[in-house]
C-alpha atoms as a PDB file:
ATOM      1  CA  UNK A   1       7.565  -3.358 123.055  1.00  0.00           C
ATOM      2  CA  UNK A   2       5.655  -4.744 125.705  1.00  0.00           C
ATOM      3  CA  UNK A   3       6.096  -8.273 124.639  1.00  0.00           C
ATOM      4  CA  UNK A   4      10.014  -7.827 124.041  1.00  0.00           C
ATOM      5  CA  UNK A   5      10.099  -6.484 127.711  1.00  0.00           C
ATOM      6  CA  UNK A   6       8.380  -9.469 128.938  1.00  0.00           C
ATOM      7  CA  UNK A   7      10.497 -12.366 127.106  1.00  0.00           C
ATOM      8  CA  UNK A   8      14.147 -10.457 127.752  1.00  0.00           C
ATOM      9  CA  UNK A   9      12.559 -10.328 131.656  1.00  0.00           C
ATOM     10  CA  UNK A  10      11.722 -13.479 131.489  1.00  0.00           C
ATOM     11  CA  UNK A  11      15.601 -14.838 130.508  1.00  0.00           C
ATOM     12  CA  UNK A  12      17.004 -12.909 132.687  1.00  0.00           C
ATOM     13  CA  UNK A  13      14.733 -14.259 135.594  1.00  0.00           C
ATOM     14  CA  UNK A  14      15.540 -17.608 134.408  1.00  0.00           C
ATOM     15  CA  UNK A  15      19.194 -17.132 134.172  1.00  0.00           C
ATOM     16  CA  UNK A  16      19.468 -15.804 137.882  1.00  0.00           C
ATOM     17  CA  UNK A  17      17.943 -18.841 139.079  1.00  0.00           C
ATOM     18  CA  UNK A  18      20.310 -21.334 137.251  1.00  0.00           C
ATOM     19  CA  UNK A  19      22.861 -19.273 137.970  1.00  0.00           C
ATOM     20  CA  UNK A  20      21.739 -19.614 141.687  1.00  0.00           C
ATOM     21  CA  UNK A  21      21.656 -23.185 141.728  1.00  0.00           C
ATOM     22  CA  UNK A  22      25.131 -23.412 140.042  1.00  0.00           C
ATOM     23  CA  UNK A  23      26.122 -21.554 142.763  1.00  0.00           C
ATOM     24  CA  UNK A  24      24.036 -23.556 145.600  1.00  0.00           C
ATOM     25  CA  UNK A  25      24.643 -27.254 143.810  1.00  0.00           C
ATOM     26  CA  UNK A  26      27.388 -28.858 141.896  1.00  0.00           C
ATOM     27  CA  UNK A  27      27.776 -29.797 138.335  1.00  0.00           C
ATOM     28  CA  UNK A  28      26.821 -33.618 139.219  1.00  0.00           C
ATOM     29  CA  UNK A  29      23.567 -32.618 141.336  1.00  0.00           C
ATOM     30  CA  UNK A  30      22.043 -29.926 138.576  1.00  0.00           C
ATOM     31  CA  UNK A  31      22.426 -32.083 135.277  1.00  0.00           C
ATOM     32  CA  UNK A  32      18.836 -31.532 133.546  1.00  0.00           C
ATOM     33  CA  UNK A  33      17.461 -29.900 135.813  1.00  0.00           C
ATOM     34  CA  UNK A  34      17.305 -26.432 134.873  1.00  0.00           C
ATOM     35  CA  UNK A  35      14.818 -23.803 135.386  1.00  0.00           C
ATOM     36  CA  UNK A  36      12.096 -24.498 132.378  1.00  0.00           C
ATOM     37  CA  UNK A  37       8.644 -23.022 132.231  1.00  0.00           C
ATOM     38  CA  UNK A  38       5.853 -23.070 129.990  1.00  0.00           C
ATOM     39  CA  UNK A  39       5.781 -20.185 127.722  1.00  0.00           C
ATOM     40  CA  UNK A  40       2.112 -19.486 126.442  1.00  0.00           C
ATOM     41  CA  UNK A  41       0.489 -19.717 129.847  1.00  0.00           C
ATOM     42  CA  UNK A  42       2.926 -16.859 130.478  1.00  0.00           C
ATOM     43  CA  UNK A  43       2.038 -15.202 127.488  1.00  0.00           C
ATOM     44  CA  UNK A  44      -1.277 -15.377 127.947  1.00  0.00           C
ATOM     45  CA  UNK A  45      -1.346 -14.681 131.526  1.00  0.00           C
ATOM     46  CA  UNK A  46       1.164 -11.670 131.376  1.00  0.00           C
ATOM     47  CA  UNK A  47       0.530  -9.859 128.179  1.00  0.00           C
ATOM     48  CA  UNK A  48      -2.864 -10.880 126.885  1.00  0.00           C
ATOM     49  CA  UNK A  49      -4.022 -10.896 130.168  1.00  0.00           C
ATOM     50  CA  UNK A  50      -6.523 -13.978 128.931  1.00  0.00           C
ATOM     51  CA  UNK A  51      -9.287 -14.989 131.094  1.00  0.00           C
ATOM     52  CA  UNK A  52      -8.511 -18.713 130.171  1.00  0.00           C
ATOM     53  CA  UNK A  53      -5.492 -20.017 130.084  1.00  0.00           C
ATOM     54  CA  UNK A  54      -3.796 -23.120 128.708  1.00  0.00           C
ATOM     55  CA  UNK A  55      -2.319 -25.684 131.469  1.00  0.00           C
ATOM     56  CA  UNK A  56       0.960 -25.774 131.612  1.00  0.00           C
ATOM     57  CA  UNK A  57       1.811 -29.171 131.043  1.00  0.00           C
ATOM     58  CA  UNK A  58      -0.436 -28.619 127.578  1.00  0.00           C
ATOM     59  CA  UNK A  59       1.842 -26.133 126.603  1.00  0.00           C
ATOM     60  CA  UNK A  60       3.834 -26.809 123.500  1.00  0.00           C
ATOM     61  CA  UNK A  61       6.544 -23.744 123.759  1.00  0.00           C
ATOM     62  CA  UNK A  62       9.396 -24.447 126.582  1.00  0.00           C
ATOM     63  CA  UNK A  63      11.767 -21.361 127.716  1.00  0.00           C
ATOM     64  CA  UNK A  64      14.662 -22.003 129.552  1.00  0.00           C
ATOM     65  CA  UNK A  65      17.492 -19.224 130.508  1.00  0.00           C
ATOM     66  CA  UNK A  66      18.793 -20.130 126.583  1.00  0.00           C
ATOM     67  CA  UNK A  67      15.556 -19.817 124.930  1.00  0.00           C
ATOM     68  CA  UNK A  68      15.934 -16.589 124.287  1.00  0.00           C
ATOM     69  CA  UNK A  69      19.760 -16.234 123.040  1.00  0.00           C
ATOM     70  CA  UNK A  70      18.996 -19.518 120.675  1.00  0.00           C
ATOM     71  CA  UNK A  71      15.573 -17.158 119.626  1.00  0.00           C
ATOM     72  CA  UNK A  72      17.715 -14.368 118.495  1.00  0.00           C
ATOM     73  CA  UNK A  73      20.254 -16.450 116.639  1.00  0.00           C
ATOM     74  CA  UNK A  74      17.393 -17.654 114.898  1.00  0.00           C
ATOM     75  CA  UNK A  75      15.933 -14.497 114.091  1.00  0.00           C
ATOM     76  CA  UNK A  76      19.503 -12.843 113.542  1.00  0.00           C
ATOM     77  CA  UNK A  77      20.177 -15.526 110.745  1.00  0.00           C
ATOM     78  CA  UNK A  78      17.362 -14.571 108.650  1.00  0.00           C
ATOM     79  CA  UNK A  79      18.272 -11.276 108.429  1.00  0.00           C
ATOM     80  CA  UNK A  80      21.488 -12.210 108.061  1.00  0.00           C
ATOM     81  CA  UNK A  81      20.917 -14.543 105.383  1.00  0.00           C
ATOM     82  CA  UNK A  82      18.448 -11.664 103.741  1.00  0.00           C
ATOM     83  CA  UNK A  83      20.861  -8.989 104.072  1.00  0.00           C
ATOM     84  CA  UNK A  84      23.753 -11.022 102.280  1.00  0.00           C
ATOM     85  CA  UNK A  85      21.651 -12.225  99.454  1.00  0.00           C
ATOM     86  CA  UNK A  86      20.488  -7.984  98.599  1.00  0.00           C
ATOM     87  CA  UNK A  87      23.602  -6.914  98.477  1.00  0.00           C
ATOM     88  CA  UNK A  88      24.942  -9.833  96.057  1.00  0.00           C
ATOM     89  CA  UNK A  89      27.306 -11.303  98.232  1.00  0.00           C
ATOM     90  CA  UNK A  90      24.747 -14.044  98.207  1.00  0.00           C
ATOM     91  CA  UNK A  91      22.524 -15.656  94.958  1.00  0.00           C
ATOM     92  CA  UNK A  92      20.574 -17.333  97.601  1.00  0.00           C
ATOM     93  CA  UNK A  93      20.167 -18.672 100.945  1.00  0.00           C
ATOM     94  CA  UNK A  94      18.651 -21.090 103.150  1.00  0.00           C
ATOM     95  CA  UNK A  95      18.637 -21.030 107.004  1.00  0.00           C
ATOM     96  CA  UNK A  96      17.563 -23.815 109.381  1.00  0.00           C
ATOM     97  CA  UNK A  97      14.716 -22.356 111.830  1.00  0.00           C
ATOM     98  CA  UNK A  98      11.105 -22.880 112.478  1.00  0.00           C
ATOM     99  CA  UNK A  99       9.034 -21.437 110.118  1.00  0.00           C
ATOM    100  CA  UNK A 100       6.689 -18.998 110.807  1.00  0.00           C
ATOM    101  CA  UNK A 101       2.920 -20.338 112.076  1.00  0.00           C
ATOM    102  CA  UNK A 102       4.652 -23.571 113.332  1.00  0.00           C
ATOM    103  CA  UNK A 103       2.629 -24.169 116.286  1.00  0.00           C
ATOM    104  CA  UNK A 104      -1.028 -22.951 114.477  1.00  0.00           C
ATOM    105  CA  UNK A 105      -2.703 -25.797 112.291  1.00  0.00           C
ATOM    106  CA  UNK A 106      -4.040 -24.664 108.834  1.00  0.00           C
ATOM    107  CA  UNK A 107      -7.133 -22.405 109.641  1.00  0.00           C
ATOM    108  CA  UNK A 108      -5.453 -21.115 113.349  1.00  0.00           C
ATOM    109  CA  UNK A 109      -6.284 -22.444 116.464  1.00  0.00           C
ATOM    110  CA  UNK A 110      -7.246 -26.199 116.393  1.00  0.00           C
ATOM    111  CA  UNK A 111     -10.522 -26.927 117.596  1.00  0.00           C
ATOM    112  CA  UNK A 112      -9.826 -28.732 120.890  1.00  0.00           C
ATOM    113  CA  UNK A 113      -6.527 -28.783 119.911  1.00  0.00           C
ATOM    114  CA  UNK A 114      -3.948 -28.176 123.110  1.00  0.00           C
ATOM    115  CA  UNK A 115      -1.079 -26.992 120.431  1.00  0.00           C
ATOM    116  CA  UNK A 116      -0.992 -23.566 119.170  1.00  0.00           C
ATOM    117  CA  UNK A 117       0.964 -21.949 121.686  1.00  0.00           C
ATOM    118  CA  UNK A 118       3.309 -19.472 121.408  1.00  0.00           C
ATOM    119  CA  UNK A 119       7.006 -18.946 119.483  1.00  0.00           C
ATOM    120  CA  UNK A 120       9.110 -17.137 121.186  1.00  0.00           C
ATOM    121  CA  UNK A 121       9.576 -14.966 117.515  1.00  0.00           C
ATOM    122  CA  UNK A 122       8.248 -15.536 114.767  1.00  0.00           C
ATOM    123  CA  UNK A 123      10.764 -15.736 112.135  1.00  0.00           C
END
């Protein structure tokens, strides 16, 4: 619950601030530059409340003020896709999303590997 409070914070934060810079800019001035942070140093800063924690510009998840709409679609069309194929509506399905454990490498954390960050779920 925690961690669900923290990322639906988190998008909400970032959405105020593009939504302030809409606001304080035009169209022209604000193309690509939107509010994006690195989301493990977050994580681990916030929630595991980690001693060490990975540089930002090391990190290898991005959230922006869509990261976490795009996150739930993802999510949503699993179950989705799930839900349709129990009932029979469905003999099968296949959904285009990250797999789970896409940012670990085969054993978990890489030694001296900067990946293995954070996904926002973990579908």
């Amino acid at each position: 619950a925690e961690y669900l409070s923290f990322v639906n914070d988190l998008s909400k934060e970032l959405e105020r601030r593009r939504k302030k810079q809409l606001i304080e800019s035009s169209e022209a001035t604000l193309k690509g530059d939107h509010a994006v942070v690195p989301f493990t140093p977050m994580v681990q800063k916030t929630i595991m409340k980690d001693i060490t924690v990975k540089k930002g510009d090391h990190s290898d998840t991005s959230f922006s003020a869509g990261s976490l709409r795009a996150a739930r679609r993802a999510a949503g069309a699993v179950q989705h896709a799930v839900d349709c194929v129990l009932v029979g509506r469905n003999r099968n399905a296949f959904c285009v999303v990250r797999p789970p454990g896409h940012h670990a490498g085969v054993n978990g954390l890489l030694a001296g590997g900067e990946s293995c960050g954070f996904c926002i779920f973990n579908n």
